[in-house]
Protein backbone atom coordinates (compact mmCIF):
# COMPACT_ATOMS: atom_id res chain seq x y z
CA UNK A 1 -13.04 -58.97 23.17
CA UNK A 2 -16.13 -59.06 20.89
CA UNK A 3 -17.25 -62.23 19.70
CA UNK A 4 -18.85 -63.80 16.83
CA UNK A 5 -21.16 -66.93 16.34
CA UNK A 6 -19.58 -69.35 14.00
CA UNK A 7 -22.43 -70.32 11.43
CA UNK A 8 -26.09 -70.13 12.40
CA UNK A 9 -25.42 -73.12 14.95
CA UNK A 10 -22.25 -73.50 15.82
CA UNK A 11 -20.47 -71.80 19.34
CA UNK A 12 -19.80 -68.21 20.00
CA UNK A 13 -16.59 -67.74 19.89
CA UNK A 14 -13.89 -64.58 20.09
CA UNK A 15 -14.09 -62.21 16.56
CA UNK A 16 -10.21 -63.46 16.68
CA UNK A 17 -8.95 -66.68 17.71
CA UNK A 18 -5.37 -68.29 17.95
CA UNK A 19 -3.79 -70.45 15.42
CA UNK A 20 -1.07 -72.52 17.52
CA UNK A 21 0.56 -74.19 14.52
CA UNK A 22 3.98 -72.24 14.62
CA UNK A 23 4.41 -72.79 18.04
CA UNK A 24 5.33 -76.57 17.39
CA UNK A 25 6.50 -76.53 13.61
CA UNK A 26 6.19 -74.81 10.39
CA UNK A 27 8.16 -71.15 10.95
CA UNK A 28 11.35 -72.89 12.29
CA UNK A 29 12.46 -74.71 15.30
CA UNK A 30 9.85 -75.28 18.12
CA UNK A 31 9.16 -72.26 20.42
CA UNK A 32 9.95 -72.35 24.37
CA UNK A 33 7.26 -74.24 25.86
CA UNK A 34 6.72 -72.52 29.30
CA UNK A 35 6.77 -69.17 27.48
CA UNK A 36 4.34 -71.02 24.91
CA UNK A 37 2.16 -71.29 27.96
CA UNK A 38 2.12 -68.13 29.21
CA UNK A 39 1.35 -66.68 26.17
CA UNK A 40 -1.93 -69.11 25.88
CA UNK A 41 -3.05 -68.20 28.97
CA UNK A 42 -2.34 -64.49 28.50
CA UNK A 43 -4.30 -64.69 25.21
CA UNK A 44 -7.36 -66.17 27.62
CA UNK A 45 -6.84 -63.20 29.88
CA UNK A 46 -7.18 -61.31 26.58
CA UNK A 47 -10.24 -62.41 25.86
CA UNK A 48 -9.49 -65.07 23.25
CA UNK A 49 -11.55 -68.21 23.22
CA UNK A 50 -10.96 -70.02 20.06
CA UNK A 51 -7.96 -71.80 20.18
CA UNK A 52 -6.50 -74.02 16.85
CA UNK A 53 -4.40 -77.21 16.76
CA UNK A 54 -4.16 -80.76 14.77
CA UNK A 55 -2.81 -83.63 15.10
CA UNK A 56 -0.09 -83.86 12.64
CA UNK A 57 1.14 -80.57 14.56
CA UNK A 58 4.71 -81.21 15.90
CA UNK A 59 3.80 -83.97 15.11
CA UNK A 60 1.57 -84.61 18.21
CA UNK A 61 3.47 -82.11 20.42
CA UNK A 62 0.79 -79.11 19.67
CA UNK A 63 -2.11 -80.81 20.92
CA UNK A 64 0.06 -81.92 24.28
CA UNK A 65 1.06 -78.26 24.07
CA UNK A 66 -2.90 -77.12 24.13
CA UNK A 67 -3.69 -79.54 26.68
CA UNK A 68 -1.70 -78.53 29.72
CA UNK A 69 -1.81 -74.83 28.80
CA UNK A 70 -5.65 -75.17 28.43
CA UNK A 71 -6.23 -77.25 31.22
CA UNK A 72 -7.29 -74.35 33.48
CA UNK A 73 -9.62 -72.76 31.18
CA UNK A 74 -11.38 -75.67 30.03
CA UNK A 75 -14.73 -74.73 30.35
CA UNK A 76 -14.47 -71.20 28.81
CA UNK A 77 -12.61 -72.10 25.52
CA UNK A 78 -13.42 -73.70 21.83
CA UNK A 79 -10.56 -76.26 21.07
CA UNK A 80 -10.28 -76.86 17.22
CA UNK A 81 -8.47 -79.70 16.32
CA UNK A 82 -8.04 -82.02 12.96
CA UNK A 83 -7.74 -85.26 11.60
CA UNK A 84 -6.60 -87.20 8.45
CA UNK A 85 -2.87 -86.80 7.83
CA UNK A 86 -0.39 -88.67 9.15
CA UNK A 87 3.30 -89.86 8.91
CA UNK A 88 4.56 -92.52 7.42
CA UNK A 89 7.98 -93.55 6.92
CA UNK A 90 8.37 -89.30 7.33
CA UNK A 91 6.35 -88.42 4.65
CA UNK A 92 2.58 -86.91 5.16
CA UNK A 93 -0.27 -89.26 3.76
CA UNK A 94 -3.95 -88.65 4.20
CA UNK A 95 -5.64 -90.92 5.59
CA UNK A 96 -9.35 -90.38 6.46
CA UNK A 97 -10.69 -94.17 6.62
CA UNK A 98 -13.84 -94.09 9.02
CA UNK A 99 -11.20 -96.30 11.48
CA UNK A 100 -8.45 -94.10 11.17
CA UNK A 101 -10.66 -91.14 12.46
CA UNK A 102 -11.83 -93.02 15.57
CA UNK A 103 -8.12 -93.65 16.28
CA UNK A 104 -7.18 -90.24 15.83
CA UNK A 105 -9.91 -88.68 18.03
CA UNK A 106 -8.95 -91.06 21.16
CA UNK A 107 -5.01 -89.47 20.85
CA UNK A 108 -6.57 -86.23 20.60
CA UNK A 109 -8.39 -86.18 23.45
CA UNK A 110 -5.82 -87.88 25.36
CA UNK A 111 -3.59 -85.17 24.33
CA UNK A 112 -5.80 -82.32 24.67
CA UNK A 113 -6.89 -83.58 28.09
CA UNK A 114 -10.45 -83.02 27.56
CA UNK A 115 -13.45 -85.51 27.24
CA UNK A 116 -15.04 -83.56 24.06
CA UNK A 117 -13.54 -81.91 20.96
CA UNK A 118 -15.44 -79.00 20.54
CA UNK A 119 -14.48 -78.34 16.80
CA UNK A 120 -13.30 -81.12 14.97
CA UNK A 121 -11.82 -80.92 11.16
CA UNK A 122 -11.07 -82.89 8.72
CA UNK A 123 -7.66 -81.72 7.78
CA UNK A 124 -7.55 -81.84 4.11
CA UNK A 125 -9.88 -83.94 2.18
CA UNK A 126 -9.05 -87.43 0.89
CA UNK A 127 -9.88 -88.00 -2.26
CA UNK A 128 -9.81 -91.91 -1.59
CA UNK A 129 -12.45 -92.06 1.26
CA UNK A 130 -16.21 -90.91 0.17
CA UNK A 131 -16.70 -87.83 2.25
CA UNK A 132 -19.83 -88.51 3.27
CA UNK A 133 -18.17 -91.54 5.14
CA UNK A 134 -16.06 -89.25 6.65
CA UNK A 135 -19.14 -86.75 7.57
CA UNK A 136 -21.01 -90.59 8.78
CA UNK A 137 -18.23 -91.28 11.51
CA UNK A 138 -18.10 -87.51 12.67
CA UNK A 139 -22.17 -87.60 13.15
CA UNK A 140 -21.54 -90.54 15.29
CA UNK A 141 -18.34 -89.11 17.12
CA UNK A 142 -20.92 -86.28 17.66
CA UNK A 143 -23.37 -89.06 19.31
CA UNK A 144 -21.46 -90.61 21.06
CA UNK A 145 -20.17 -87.04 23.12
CA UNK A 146 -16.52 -86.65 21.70
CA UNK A 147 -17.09 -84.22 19.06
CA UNK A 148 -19.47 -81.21 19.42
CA UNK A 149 -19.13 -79.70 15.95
CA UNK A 150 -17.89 -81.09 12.65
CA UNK A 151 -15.48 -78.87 10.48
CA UNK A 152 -13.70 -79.09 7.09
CA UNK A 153 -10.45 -77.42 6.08
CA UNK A 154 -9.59 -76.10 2.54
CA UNK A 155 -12.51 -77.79 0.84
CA UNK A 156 -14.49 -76.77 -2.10
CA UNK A 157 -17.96 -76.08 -2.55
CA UNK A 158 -18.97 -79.12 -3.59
CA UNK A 159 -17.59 -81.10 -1.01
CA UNK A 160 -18.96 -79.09 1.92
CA UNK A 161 -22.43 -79.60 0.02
CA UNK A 162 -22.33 -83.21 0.17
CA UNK A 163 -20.83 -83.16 3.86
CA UNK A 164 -23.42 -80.89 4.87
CA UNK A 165 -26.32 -83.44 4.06
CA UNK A 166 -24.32 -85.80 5.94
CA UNK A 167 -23.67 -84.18 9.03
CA UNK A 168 -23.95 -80.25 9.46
CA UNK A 169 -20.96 -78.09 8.78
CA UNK A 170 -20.69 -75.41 11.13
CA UNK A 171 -16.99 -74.32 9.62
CA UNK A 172 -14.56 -73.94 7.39
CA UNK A 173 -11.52 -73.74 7.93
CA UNK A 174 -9.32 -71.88 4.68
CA UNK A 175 -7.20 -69.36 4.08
CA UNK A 176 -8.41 -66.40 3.60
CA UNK A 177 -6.63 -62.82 3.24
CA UNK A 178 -5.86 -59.68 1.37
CA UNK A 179 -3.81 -61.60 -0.71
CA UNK A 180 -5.41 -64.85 -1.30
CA UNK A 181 -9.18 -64.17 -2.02
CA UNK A 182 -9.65 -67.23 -4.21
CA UNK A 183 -12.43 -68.02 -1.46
CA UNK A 184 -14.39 -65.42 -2.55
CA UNK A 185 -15.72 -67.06 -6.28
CA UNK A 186 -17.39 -70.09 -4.25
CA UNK A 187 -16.60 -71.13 -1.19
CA UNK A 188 -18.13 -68.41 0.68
CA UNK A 189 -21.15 -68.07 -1.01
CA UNK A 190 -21.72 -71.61 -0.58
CA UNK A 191 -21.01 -70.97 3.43
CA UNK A 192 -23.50 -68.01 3.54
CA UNK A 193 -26.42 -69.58 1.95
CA UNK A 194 -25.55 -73.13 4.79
CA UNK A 195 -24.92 -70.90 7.31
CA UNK A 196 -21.51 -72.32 7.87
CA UNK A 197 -18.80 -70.58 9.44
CA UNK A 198 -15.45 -69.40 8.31
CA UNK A 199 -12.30 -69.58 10.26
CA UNK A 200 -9.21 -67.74 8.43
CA UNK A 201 -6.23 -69.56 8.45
CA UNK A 202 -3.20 -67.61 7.47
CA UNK A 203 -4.91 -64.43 7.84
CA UNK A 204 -1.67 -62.00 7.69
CA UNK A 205 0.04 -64.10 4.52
CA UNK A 206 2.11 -66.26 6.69
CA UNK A 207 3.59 -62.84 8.20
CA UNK A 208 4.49 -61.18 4.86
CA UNK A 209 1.47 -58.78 5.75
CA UNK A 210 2.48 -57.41 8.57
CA UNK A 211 5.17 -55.38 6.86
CA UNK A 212 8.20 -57.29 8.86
CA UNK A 213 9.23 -59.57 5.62
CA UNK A 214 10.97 -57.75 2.76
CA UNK A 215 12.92 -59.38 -0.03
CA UNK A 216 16.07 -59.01 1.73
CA UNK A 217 14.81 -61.58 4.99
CA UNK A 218 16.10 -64.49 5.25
CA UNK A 219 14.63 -67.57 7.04
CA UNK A 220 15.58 -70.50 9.30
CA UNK A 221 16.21 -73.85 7.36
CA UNK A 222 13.39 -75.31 8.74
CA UNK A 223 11.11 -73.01 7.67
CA UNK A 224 8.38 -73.71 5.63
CA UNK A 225 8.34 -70.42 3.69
CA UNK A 226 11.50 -71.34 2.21
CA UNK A 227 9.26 -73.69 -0.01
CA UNK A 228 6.35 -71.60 -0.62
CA UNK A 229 6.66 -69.78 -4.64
CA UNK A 230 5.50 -66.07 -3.34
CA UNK A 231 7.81 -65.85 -0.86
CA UNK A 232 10.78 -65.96 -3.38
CA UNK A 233 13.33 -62.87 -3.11
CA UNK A 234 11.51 -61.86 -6.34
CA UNK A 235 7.96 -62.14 -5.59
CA UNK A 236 8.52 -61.03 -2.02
CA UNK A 237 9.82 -58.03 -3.65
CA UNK A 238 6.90 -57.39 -6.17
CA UNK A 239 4.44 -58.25 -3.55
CA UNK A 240 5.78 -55.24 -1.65
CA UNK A 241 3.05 -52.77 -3.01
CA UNK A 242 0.46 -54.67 -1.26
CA UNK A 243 2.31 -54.30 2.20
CA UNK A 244 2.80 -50.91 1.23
CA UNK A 245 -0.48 -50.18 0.57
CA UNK A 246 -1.42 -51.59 4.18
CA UNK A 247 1.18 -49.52 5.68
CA UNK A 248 -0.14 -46.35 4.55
CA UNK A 249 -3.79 -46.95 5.73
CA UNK A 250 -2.55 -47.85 8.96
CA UNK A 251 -0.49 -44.33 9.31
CA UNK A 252 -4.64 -42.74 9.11
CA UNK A 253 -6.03 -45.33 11.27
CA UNK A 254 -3.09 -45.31 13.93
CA UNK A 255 -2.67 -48.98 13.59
CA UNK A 256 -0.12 -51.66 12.38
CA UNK A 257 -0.33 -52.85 8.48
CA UNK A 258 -0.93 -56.78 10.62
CA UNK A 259 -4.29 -54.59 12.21
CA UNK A 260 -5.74 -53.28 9.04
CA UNK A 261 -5.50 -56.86 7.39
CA UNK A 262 -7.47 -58.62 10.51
CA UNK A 263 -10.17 -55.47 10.37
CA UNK A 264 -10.33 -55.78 6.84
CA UNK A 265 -11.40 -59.76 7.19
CA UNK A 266 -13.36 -58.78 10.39
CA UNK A 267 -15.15 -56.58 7.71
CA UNK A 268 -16.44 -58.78 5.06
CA UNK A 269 -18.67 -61.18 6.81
CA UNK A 270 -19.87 -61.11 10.64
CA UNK A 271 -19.10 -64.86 10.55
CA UNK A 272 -15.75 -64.97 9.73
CA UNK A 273 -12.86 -65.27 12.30
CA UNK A 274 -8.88 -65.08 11.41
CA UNK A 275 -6.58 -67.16 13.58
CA UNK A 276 -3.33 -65.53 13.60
CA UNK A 277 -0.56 -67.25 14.59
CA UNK A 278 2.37 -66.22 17.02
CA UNK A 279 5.33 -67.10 19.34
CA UNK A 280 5.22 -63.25 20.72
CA UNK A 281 3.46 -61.73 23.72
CA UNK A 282 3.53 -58.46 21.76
CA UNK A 283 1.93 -59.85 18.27
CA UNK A 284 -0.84 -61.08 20.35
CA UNK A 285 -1.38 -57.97 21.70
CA UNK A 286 -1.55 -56.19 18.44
CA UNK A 287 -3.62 -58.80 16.79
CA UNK A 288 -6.52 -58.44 19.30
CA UNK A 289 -6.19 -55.36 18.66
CA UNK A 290 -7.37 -55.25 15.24
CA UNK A 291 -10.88 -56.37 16.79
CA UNK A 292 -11.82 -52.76 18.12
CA UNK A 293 -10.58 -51.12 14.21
CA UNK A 294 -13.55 -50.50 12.07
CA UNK A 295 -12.82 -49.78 8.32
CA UNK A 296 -15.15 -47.08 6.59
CA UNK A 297 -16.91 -47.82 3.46
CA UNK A 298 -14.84 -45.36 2.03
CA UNK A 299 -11.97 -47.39 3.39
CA UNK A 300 -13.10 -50.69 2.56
CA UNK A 301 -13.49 -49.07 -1.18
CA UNK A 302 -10.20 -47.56 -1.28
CA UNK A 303 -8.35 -51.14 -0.29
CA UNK A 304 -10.33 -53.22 -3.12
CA UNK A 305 -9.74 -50.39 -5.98
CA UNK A 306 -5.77 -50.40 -5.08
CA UNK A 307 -6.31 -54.10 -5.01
CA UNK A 308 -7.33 -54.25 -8.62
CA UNK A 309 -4.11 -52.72 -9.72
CA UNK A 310 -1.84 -54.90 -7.63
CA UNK A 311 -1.25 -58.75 -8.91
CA UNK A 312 0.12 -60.73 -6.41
CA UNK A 313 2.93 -62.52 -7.21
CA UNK A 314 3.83 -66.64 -6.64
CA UNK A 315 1.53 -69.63 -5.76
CA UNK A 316 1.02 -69.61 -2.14
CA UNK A 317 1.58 -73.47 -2.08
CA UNK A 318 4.24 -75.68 -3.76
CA UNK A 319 2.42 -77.66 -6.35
CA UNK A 320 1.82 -80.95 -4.24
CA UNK A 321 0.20 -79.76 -1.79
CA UNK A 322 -2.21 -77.44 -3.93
CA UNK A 323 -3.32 -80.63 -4.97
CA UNK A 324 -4.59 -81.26 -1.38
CA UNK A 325 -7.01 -78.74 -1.42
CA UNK A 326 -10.56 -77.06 -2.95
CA UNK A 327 -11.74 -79.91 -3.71
C-alpha cells in the first residue's frame, strides 16, 4: 500500500484509509461483528493504516468495535475519532463545551482501548462554543498525551483559520468526490496554503458511485439514504450519466467505476486520502485497489470536460443537517 503524509506535520498514513461508520449505523441494521473484525484486520494485512470512527457511531458501539479489532495492531495504525454530538432524549445535539470534550475523550479511549487518540475531530462545528475554545482544550488534550493531532470535520475556511492559530490543524475531514466538489472553491485552497490535510469522507457518493445503485434499488428502513434529496428515484435516475461516465473509463483502465472515483481523488492532491466505507471483504479489496490506478492527464481532462455537461441532481444532505456544516 502506498502512503501519504497527512499535512506537512501530521502522520503518514495509507493513500486509502477505512471509514467504519456503516459498520455500526447509517446503511441499515448493524453488520456481524466477528466478521466486522476480520475484515479490520484483513484491511491491516492489506496494508491499511488509517482507520475512522466517532463517538456518536452506534452510538458508542463503533469505537468498542475499533477497539478490540484494533487491539493487536495498535502500534502500527492511525485511529481517527470525533467529538461534539451527542444524544439527548434521541435526538443529536452538538455539544462542544471545553467540559464536554474532556468527557468525551475519557469514553473514547476507554472504548478504543488505547492511551492516545492519534487523530482527534471535532465532529461538526458548534456554532454556540467559540472555536478557538474548542481548538484551547484540544492543545491541552495534546499536552497532556491523549490526543496527538487535532482535526475538524466539514468546516469552512474560516473556521479552520481561526482553529489553526489556536492549535495546528493537521486535517480535515469533508466530503469530497466526483460528485460533490463544493470543497474545491475554498476549503482546499485554504488547506494547501496551512498545510493541512484532507481526509475524504464519502468518497464513492455514499455507494451511488460505484455503479451498484440505480433508480430502481430500494433500501432498508433504517437507512439513511432514504432521507438524503439525490438519492430520490428521480435524481438517482438523472444522476445516472455520471455513473455511466465512470463505467466507461473503467472498461479502458480494467477497473471498477468505485476504482476510477478513488484514483481520481488520489489524483488531485498528494495529501488527500478517501475513507471508503464497507461491510464486504470484497469492496475492500477493490478499494485498495484503486491505490495502484494512475489517471493520465488526458484522463484526468476527459473526466472534468464530461463533468461540465453533467449537473448533479439533489442536495446531498436534508436541510437540517446542511446547516451543520461549512461553517
Amino acid at each position: 500500500m502506498k502512503t501519504r503524509k497527512l499535512g506537512k506535520t501530521g502522520p503518514e498514513v495509507s493513500a486509502i484509509g477505512l471509514g467504519c461508520m456503516g459498520m455500526s449505523m447509517s446503511y441499515g441494521p448493524p453488520a456481524d461483528k466477528k466478521e466486522m473484525i476480520t475484515l479490520i484486520h484483513k484491511a491491516v494485512e492489506s496494508g491499511v493504516t488509517l482507520f475512522d470512527t466517532a463517538e456518536i457511531y452506534g452510538p458508542y458501539t463503533n469505537e468498542e468495535l475499533l477497539g478490540e479489532a484494533l487491539a493487536p495492531y495498535r502500534d502500527q495504525v492511525v485511529i481517527a475519532t470525533k467529538f461534539g454530538i451527542q444524544i439527548e432524549n434521541g435526538v443529536q445535539v452538538q455539544d462542544s463545551r471545553p467540559e464536554r470534550i474532556r468527557q468525551s475523550i475519557e469514553g473514547s479511549l476507554k472504548r478504543l482501548r488505547t492511551d492516545t487518540i492519534d487523530l482527534y475531530y471535532q465532529h461538526r462545528v458548534d456554532t454556540k462554543v467559540p472555536i478557538e475554545d474548542v481548538a484551547g482544550t484540544v492543545k491541552e488534550l495534546i499536552q497532556e498525551g491523549k490526543v496527538k493531532y487535532f482535526g475538524l470535520s466539514e468546516a469552512g475556511a474560516n473556521t479552520i483559520r481561526r482553529a489553526h492559530a489556536v492549535q495546528p490543524v493537521t486535517a480535515l475531514q469533508s466530503e469530497y468526490s466526483l460528485w460533490w466538489r463544493r470543497p474545491e472553491e475554498q476549503v482546499i485552497p485554504t488547506l494547501e496554503e496551512l498545510g493541512i490535510g484532507l481526509v475524504s469522507f464519502s468518497p464513492l457518493g455514499k455507494g451511488f458511485l460505484t455503479g451498484k445503485i440505480d433508480e430502481k434499488t430500494t433500501f432498508d428502513k433504517s437507512d439513511f439514504r432514504n432521507i438524503v434529496p439525490r438519492f430520490t428515484p428521480e435524481n438517482r435516475k438523472a444522476n445516472q450519466a455520471l455513473v455511466d461516465l465512470l463505467a466507461e473509463i473503467g472498461k479502458q483502465k480494467s477497473a471498477t467505476s468505485a476504482q476510477v472515483s478513488l484514483a481520481w481523488l488520489l489524483m488531485q492532491k498528494p495529501w488527500i486520502v478517501p475513507i471508503p466505507g464497507t461491510t464486504k471483504l470484497h469492496r475492500l479489496e477493490e478499494n485498495i485497489g484503486a491505490a495502484n490506478i494512475t489517471l493520465t492527464p488526458e484522463e484526468l481532462n476527459d473526466i472534468h470536460s464530461a463533468l461540465e455537461e453533467i449537473k448533479v441532481m439533489g442536495d446531498r444532505y436534508p436541510e437540517e443537517l446542511e446547516k451543520r456544516t461549512g461553517l
